[in-house]
Protein backbone atom coordinates (compact mmCIF):
# COMPACT_ATOMS: atom_id res chain seq x y z
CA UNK A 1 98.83 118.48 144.90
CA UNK A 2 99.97 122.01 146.31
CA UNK A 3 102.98 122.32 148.53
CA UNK A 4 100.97 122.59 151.89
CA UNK A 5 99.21 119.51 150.88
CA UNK A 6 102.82 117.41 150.15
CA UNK A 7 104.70 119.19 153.20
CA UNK A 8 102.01 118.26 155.55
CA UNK A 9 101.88 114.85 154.17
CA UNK A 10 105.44 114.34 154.34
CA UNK A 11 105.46 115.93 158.22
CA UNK A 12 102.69 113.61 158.80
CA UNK A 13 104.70 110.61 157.64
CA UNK A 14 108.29 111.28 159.17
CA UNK A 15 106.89 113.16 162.24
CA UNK A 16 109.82 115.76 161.94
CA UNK A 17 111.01 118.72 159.90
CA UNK A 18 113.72 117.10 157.96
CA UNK A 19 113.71 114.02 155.28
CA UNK A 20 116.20 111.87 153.61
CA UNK A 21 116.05 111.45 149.87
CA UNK A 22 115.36 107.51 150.26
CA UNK A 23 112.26 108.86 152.20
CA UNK A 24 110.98 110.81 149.92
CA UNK A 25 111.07 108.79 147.66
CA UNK A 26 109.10 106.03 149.49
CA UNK A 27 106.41 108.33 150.79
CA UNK A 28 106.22 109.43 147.39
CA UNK A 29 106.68 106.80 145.35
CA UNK A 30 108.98 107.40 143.48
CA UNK A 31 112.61 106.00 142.33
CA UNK A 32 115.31 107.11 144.83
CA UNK A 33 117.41 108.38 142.04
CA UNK A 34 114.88 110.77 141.13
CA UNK A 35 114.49 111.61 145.19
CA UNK A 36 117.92 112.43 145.01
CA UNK A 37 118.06 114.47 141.45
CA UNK A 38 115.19 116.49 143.22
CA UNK A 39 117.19 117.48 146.55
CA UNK A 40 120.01 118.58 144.79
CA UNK A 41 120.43 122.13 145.36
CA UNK A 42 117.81 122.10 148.68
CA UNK A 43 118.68 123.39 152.11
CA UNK A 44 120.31 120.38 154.49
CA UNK A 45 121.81 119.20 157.60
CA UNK A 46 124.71 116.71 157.80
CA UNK A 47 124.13 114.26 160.82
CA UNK A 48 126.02 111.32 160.67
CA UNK A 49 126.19 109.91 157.40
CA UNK A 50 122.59 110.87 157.19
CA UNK A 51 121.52 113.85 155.06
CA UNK A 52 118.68 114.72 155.98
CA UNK A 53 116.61 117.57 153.88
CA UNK A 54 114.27 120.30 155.27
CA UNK A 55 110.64 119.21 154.20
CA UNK A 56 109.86 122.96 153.18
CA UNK A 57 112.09 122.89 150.50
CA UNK A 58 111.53 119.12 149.41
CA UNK A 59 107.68 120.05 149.13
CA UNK A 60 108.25 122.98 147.27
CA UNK A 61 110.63 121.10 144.59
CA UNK A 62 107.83 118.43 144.84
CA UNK A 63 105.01 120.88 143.67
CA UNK A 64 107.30 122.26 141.42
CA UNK A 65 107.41 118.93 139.83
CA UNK A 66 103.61 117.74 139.61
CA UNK A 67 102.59 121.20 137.98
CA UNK A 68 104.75 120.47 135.00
């Protein structure tokens, strides 16, 4: 998958510009302690407890990921 294929997949799912890790990980499928190992380091806003991680970023870590 390329990143404009994962970030429009992930907009399509959340309906918004920012994710949380958890949500990542279940669009994705993947383990939430992986979700979290891959937003470390990515741009984010605090809101609440929430953090919640710009897609752009997440998708490009994501396609950074598969290609390996």
């Amino acid at each position: 998958m390329t990143k404009t294929q994962i970030k429009k997949n992930l907009e399509k799912k959340t309906e918004a510009m920012v994710i949380t890790a958890p949500m990542i990980a279940k669009v994705m499928q993947m383990r939430r302690s992986e979700a979290y190992a891959l937003c470390e380091g990515c741009n984010y806003e605090k809101r609440g407890r929430n953090t919640l991680y710009y897609i752009d970023d997440a998708a490009e870590r994501l396609a950074k990921r598969m290609m390996v």
